[in-house]
C-alpha atoms as a PDB file:
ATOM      1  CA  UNK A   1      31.025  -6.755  15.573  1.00  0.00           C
ATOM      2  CA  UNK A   2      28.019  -5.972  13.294  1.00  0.00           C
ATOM      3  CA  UNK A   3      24.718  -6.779  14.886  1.00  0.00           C
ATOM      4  CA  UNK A   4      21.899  -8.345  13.158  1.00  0.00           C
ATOM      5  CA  UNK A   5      20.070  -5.280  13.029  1.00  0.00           C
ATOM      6  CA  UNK A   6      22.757  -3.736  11.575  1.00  0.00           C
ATOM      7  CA  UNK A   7      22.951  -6.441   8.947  1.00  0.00           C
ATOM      8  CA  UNK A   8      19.816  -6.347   7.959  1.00  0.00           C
ATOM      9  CA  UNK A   9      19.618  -2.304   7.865  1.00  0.00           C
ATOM     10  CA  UNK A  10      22.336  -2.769   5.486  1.00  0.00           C
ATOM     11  CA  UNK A  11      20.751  -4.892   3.403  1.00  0.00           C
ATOM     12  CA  UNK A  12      18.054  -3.299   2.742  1.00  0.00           C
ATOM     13  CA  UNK A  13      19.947   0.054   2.256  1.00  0.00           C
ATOM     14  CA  UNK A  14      22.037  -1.442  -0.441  1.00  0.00           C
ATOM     15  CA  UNK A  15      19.207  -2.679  -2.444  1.00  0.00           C
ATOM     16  CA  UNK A  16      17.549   0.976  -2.264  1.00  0.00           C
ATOM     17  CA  UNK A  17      20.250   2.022  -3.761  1.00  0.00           C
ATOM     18  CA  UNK A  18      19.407  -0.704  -6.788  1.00  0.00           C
ATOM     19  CA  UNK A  19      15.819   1.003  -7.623  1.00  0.00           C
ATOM     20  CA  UNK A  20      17.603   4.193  -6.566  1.00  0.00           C
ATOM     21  CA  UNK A  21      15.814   5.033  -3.075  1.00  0.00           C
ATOM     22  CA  UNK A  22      17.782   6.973  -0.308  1.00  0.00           C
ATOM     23  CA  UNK A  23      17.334   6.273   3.201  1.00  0.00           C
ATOM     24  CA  UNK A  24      17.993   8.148   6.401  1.00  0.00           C
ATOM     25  CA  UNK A  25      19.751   5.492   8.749  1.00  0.00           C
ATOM     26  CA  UNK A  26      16.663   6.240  11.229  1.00  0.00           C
ATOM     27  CA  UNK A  27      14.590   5.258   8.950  1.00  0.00           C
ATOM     28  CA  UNK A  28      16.272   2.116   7.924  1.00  0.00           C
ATOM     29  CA  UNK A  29      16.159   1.367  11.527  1.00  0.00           C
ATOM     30  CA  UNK A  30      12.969   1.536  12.211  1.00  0.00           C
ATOM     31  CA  UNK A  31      11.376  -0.217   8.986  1.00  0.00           C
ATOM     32  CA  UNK A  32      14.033  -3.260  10.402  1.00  0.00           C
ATOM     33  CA  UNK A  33      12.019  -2.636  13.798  1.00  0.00           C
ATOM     34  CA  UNK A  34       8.917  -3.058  12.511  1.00  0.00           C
ATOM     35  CA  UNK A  35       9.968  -6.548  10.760  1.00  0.00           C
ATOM     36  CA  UNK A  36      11.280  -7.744  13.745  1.00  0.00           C
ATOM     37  CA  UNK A  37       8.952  -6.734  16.287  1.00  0.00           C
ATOM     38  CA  UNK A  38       5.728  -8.081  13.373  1.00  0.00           C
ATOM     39  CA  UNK A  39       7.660 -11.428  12.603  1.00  0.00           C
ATOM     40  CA  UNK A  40       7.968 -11.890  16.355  1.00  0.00           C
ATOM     41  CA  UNK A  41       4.037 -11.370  16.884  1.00  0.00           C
ATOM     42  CA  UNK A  42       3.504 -13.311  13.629  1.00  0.00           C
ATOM     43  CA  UNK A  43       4.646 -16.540  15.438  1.00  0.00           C
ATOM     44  CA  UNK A  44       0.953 -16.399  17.161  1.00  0.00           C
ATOM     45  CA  UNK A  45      -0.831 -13.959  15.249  1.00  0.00           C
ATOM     46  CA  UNK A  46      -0.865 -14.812  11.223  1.00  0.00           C
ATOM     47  CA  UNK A  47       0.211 -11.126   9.337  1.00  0.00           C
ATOM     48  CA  UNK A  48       2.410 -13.014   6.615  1.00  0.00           C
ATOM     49  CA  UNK A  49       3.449 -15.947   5.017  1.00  0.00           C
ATOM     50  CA  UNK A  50       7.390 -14.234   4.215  1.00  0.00           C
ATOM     51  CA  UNK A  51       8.855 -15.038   7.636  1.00  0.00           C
ATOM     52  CA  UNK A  52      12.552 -15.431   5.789  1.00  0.00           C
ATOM     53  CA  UNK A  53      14.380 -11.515   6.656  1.00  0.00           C
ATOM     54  CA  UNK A  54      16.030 -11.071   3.464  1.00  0.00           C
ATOM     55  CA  UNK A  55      12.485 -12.485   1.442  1.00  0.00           C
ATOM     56  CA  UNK A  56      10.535 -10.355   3.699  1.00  0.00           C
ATOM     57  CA  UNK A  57      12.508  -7.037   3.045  1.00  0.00           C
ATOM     58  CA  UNK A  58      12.400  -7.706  -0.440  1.00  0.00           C
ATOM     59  CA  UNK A  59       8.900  -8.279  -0.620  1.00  0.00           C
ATOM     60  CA  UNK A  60       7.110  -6.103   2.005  1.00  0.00           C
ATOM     61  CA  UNK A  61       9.808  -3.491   2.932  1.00  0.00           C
ATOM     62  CA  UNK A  62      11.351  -2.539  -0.666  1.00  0.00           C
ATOM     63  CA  UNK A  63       8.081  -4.027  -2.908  1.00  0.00           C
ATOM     64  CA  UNK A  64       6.311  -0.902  -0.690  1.00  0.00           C
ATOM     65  CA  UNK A  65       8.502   1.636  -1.262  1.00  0.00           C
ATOM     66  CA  UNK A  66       8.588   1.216  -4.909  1.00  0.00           C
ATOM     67  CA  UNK A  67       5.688   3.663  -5.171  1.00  0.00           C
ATOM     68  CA  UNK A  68       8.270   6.755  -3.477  1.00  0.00           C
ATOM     69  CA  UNK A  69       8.979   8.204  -7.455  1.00  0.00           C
ATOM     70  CA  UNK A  70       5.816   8.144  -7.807  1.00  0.00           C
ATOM     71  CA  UNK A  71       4.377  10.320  -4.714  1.00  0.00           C
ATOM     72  CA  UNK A  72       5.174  14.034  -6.299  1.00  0.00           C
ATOM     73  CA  UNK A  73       4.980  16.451  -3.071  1.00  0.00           C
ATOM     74  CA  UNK A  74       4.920  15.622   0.227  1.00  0.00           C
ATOM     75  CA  UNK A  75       1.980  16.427   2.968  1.00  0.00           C
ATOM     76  CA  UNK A  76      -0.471  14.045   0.677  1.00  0.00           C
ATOM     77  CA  UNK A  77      -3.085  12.281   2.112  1.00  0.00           C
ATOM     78  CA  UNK A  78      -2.893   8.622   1.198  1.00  0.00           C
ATOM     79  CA  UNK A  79      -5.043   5.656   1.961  1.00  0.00           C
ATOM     80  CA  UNK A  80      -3.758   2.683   2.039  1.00  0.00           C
ATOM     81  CA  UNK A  81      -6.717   0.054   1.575  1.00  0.00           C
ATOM     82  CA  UNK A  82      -6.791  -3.375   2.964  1.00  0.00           C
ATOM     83  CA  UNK A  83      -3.026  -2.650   4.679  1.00  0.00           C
ATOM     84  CA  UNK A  84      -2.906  -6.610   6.353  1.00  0.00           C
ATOM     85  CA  UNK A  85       0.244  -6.691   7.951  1.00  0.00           C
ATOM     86  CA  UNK A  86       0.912  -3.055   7.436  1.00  0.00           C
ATOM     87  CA  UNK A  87       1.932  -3.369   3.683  1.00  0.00           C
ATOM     88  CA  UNK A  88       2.382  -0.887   2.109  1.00  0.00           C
ATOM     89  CA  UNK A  89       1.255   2.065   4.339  1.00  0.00           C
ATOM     90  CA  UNK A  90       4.081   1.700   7.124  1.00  0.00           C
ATOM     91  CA  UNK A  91       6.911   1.465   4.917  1.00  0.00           C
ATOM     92  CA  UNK A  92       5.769   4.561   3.062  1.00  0.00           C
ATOM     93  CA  UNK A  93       4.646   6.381   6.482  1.00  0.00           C
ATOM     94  CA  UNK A  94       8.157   5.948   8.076  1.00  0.00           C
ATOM     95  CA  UNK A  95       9.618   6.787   4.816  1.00  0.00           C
ATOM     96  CA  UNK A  96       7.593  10.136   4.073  1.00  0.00           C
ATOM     97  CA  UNK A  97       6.931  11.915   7.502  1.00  0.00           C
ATOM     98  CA  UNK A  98       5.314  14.740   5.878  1.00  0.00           C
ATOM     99  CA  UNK A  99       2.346  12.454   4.294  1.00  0.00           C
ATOM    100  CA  UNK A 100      -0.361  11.875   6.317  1.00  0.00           C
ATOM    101  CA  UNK A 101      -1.986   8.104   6.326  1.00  0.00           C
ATOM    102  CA  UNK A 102      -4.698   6.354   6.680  1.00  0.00           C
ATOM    103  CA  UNK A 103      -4.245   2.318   6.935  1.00  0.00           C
ATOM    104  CA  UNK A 104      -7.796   0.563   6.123  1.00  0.00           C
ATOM    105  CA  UNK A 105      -8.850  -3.272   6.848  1.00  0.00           C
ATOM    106  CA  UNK A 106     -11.822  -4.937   7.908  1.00  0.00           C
ATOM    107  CA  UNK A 107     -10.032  -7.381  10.356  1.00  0.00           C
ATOM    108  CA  UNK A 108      -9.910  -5.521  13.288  1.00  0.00           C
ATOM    109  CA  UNK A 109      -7.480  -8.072  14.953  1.00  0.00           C
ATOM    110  CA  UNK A 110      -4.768  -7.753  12.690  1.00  0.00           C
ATOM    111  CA  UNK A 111      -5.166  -3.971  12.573  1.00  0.00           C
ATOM    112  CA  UNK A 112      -4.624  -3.718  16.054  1.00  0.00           C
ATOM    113  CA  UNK A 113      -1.862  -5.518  16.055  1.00  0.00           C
ATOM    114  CA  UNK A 114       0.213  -3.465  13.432  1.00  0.00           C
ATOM    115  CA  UNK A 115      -1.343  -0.432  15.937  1.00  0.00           C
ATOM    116  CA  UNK A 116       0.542  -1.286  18.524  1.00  0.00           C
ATOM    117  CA  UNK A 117       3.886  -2.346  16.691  1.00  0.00           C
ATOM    118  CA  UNK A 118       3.510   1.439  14.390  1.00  0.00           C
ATOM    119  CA  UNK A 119       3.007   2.942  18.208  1.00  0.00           C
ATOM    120  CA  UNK A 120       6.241   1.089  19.190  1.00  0.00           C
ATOM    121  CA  UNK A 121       8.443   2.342  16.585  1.00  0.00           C
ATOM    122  CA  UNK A 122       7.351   5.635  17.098  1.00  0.00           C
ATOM    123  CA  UNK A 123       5.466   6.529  13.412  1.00  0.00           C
ATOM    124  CA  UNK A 124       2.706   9.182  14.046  1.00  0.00           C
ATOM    125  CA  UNK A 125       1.401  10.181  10.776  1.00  0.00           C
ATOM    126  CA  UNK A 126      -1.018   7.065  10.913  1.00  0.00           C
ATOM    127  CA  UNK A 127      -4.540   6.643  11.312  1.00  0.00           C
ATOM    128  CA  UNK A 128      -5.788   2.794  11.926  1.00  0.00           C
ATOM    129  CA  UNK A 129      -9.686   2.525  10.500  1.00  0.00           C
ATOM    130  CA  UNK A 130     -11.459  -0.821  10.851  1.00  0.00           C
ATOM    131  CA  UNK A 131     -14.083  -0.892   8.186  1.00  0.00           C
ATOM    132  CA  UNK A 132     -14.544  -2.642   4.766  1.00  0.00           C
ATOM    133  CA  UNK A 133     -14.155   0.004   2.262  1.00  0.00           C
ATOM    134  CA  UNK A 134     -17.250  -0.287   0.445  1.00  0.00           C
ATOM    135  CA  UNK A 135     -18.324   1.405   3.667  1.00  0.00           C
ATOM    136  CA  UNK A 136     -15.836   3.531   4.764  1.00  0.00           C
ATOM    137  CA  UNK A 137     -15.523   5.112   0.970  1.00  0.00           C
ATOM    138  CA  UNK A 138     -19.289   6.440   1.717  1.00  0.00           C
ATOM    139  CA  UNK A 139     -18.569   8.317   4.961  1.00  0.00           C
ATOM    140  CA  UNK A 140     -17.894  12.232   4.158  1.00  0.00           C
ATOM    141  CA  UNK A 141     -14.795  12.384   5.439  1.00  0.00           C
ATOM    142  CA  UNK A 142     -13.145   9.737   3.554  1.00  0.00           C
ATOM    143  CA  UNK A 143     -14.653  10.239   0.100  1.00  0.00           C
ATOM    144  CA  UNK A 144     -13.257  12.266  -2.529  1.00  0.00           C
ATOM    145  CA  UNK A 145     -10.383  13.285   0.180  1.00  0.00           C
ATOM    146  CA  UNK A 146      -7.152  11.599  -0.766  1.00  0.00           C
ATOM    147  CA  UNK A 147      -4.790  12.421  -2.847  1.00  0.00           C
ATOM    148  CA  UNK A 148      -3.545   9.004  -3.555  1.00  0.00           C
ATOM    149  CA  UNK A 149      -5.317   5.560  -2.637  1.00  0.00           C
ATOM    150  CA  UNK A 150      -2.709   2.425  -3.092  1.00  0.00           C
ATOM    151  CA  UNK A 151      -3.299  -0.953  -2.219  1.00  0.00           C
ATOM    152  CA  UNK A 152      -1.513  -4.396  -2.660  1.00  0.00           C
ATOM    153  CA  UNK A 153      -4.360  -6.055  -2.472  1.00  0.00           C
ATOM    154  CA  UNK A 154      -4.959  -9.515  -4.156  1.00  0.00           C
ATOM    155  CA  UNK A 155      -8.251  -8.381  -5.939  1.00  0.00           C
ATOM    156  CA  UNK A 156      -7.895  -8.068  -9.388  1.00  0.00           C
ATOM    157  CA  UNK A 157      -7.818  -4.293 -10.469  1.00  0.00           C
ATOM    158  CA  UNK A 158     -11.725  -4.471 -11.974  1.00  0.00           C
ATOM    159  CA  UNK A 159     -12.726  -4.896  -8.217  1.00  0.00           C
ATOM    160  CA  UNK A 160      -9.476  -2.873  -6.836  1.00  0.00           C
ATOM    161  CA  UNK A 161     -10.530  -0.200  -8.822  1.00  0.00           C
ATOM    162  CA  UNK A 162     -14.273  -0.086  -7.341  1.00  0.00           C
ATOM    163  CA  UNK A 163     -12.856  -0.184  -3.756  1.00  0.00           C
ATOM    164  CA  UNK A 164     -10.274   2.620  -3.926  1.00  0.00           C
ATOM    165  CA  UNK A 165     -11.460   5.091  -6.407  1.00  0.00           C
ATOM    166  CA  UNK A 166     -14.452   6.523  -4.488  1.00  0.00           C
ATOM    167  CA  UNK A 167     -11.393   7.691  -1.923  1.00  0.00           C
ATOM    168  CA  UNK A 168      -9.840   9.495  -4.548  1.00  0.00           C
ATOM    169  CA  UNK A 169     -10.294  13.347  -4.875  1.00  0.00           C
ATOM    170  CA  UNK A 170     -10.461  14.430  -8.305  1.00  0.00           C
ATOM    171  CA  UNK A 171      -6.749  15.099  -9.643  1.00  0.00           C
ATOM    172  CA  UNK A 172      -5.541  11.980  -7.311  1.00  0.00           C
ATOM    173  CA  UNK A 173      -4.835   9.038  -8.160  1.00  0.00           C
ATOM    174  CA  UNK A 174      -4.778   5.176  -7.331  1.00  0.00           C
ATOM    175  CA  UNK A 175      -1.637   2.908  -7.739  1.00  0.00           C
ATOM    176  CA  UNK A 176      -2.052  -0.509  -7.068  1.00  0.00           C
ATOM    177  CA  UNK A 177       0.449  -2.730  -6.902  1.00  0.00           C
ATOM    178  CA  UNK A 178      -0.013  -5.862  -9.049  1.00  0.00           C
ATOM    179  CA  UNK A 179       2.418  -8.700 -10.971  1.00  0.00           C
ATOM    180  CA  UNK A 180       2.463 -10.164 -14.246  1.00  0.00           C
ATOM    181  CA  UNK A 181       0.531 -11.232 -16.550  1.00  0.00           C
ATOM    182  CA  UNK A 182      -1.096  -8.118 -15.989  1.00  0.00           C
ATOM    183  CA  UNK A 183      -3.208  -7.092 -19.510  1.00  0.00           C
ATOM    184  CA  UNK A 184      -5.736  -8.914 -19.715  1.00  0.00           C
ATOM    185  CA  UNK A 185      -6.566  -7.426 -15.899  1.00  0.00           C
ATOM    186  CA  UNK A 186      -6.277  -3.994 -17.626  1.00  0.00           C
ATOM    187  CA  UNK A 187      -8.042  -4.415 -20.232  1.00  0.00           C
ATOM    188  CA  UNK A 188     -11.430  -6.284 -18.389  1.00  0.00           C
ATOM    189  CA  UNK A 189     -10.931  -2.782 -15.859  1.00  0.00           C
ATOM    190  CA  UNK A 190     -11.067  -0.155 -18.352  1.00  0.00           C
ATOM    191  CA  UNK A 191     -14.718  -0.138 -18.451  1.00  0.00           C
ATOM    192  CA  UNK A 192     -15.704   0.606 -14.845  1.00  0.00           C
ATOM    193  CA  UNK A 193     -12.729   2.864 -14.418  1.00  0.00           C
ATOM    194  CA  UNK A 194     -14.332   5.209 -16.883  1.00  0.00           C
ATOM    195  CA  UNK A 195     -17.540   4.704 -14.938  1.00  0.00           C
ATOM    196  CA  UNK A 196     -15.691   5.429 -11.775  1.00  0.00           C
ATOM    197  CA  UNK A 197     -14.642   8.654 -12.969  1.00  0.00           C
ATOM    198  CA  UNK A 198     -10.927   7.189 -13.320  1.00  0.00           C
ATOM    199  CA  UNK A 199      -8.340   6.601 -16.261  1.00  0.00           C
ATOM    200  CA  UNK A 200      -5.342   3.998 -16.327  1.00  0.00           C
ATOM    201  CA  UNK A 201      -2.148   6.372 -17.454  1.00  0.00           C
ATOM    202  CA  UNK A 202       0.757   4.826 -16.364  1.00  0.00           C
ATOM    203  CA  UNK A 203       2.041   0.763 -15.686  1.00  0.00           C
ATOM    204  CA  UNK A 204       5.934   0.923 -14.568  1.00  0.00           C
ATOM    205  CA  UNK A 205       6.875  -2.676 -14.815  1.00  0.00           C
ATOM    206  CA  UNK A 206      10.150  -3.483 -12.109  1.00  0.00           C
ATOM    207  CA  UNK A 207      11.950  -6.124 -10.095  1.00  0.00           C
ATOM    208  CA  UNK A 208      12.771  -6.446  -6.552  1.00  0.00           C
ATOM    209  CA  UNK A 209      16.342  -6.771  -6.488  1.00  0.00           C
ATOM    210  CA  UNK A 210      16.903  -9.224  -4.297  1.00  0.00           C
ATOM    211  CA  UNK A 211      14.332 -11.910  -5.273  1.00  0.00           C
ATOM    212  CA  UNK A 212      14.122 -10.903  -9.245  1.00  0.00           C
ATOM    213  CA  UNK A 213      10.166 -10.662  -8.396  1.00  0.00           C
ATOM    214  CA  UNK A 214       8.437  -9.431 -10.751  1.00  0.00           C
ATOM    215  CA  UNK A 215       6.223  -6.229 -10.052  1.00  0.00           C
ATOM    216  CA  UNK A 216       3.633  -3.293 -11.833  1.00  0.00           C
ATOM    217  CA  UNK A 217       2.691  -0.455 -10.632  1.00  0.00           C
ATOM    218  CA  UNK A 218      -0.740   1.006 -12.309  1.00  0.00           C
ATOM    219  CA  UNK A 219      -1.450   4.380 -11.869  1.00  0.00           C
ATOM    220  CA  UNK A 220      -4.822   5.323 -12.169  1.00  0.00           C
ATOM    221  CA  UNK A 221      -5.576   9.139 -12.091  1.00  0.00           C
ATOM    222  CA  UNK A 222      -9.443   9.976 -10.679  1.00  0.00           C
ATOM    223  CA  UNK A 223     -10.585  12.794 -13.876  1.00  0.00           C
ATOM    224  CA  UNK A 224     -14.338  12.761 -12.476  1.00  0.00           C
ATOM    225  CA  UNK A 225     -16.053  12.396  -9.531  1.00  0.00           C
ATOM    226  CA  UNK A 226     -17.170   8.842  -8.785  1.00  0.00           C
ATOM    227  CA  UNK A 227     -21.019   8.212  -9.148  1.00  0.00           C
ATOM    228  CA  UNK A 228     -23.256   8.244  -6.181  1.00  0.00           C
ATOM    229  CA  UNK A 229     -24.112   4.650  -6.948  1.00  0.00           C
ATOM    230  CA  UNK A 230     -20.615   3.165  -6.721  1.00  0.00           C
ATOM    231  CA  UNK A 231     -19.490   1.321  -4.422  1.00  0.00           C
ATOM    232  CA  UNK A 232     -21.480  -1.225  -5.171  1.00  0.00           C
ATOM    233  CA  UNK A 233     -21.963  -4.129  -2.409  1.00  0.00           C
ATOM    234  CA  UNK A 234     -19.357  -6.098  -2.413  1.00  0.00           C
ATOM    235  CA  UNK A 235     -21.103  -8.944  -3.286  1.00  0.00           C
ATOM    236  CA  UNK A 236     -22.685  -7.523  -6.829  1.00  0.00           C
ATOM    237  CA  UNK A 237     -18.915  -5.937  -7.497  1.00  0.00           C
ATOM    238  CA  UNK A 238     -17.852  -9.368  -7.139  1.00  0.00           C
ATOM    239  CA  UNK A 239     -20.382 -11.209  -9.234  1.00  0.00           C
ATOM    240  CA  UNK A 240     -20.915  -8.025 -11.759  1.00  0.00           C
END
């Protein structure tokens, strides 16, 4: 008798295989875990709106792995900014071992949370940092250090770009993960990516396979250092 575990490991398995990512069946098991063990905490803490299994391994298990071609070597540093529920960084942490992560958000509550669940299932190449990254991208340890930034946040990629870049060594790059309509967003970016130091030179457009979601990846590679001056508050980067 197949369990539900089982069922849903196999699921999301078989639609790797459709946007041609392999899985390790320890791997599968744990990124099932972790949606178990967050929906359960989700029914008093709010991490997401998908609360449906199959809708929420389409759109937070898969949708985060979508980056893995992408990712050329392994032992990468790689922030993932405004993480929420854990989206994308603990897919991509339980998927890549050898990458080392850090998973950014300003609401401590929620990061704590996804903490303790990572801690549960066992995923040690994390680090949790609660700080807005306007801030955090000034601290010496965190700027110019990454070799990729990602982020599925819901900022459009003017503002996105602002955040993440400053995190970016020279030679890295950002991907954010965005939807269509998607170029008039690229377009009104181009100017303060230049100014960030950065360059858009990719946009891999894709479907999850199980909803037929639409999804774009935008890589952004960092060719200059970012100017001292940016970030900019958040405020003025929202306004300007």
């Amino acid at each position: 008798m197949i369990t539900q575990s089982q069922k849903y490991q196999n699921i999301l398995e078989n639609n790797l295989k459709e946007i041609d990512i392999k899985l390790s069946q320890p791997k599968l098991e744990a990124l099932v875990e972790y949606m178990h063990l967050l929906l359960k905490v989700n029914k008093s803490i709010n991490l997401t709106r998908i609360v449906h299994p199959e809708d929420f391994i389409d759109k937070h298990l898969i949708d985060s792995l979508t980056i893995l071609p992408l990712i050329k070597h392994s032992d990468q540093n790689i922030i993932d900014i405004g993480t929420g529920g854990g989206f994308p960084g603990i897919p991509l942490a339980v998927a890549t071992p050898k990458n080392k992560f850090v998973l950014l958000d300003s609401t401590g509550k929620k990061l704590r949370v996804v903490e303790q669940i990572a801690n549960e299932i066992g995923v040690k190449n994390i680090t949790f940092v609660h700080a807005r990254a306007e801030e955090a991208s000034r601290l010496p340890a965190y700027r110019d250090h990454f070799d990729y930034a990602i982020s599925r946040a819901v900022a459009e990629l003017n503002i996105l770009s602002e955040l993440c870049l400053p995190f970016v060594k020279v030679g890295g790059e950002l991907i954010a993960y965005k939807s269509e309509p998607i170029q008039k967003e690229m377009a009104k970016a181009e100017d303060i990516i230049e100014k960030l130091g950065g360059e858009i030179i990719a946009k891999k457009e894709l479907r999850l396979p199980i909803t037929s979601s639409s999804r774009v990846l935008i890589e952004i590679i960092k060719k200059e250092k970012t100017p001292e001056q940016y970030p900019r508050k958040f405020s003025i980067i929202k306004n300007k």
